[in-house]
Protein backbone atom coordinates (compact mmCIF):
# COMPACT_ATOMS: atom_id res chain seq x y z
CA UNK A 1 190.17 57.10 99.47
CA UNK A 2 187.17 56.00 97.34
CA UNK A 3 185.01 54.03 99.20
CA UNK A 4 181.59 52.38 98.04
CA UNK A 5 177.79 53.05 98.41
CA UNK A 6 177.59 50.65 101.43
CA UNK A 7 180.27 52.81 103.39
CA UNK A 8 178.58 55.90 102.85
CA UNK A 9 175.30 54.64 104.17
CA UNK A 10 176.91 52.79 107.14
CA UNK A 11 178.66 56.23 107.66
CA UNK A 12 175.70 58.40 107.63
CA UNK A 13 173.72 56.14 109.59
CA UNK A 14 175.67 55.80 112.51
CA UNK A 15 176.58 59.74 112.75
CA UNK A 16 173.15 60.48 112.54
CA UNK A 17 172.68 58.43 115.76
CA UNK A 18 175.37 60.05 117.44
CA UNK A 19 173.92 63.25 116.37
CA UNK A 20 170.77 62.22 118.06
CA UNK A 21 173.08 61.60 121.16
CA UNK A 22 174.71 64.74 121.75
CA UNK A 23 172.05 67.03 120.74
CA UNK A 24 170.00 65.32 123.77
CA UNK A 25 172.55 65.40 126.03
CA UNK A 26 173.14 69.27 125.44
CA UNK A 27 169.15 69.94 125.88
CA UNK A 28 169.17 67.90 129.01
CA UNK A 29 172.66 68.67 130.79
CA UNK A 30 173.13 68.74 134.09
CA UNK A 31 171.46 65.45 134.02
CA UNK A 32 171.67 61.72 134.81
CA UNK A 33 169.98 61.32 131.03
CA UNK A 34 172.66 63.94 129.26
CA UNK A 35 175.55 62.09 131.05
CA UNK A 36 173.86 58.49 129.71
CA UNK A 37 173.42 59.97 125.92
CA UNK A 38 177.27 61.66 126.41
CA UNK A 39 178.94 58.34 126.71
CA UNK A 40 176.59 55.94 124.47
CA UNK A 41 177.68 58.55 121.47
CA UNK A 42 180.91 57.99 122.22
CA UNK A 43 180.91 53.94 122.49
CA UNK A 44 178.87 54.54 119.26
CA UNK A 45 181.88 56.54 117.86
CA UNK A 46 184.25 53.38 118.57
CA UNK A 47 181.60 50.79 116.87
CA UNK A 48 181.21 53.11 113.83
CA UNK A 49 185.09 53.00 113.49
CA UNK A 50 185.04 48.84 113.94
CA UNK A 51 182.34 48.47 111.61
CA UNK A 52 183.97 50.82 109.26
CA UNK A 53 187.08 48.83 109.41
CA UNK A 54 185.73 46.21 109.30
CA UNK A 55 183.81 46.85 106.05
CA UNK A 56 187.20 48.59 104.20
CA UNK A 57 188.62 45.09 104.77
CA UNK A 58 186.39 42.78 103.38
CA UNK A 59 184.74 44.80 100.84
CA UNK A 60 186.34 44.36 97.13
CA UNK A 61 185.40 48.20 96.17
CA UNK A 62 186.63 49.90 99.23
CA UNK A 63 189.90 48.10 100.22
């Protein structure tokens, strides 16, 4: 699938946050904090796929 410039930033951006996310709930686990970062990256994981979609579909280059 070729996808466009726009994608690939959108992409990046939002693992990098979930990256952020997991790597501070490993350092703090055991942890109110590690369980909070735990399940933001994964709600983050389901808007990255909507937003994703939702750019495939309306963007000329991509979809």
């Amino acid at each position: 699938m070729k996808t466009c410039h726009r994608f690939k930033t959108v992409r990046a951006e939002y693992e990098r946050e979930i990256g952020y996310m997991l790597a501070h709930s490993e350092r703090h686990e055991g942890k109110p904090a590690a369980k909070s970062s735990a399940k933001q990256a994964t709600s983050t994981k389901a808007r990255m796929a909507r937003a994703l979609t939702s750019h495939v579909s309306r963007c000329p280059e991509c979809g």
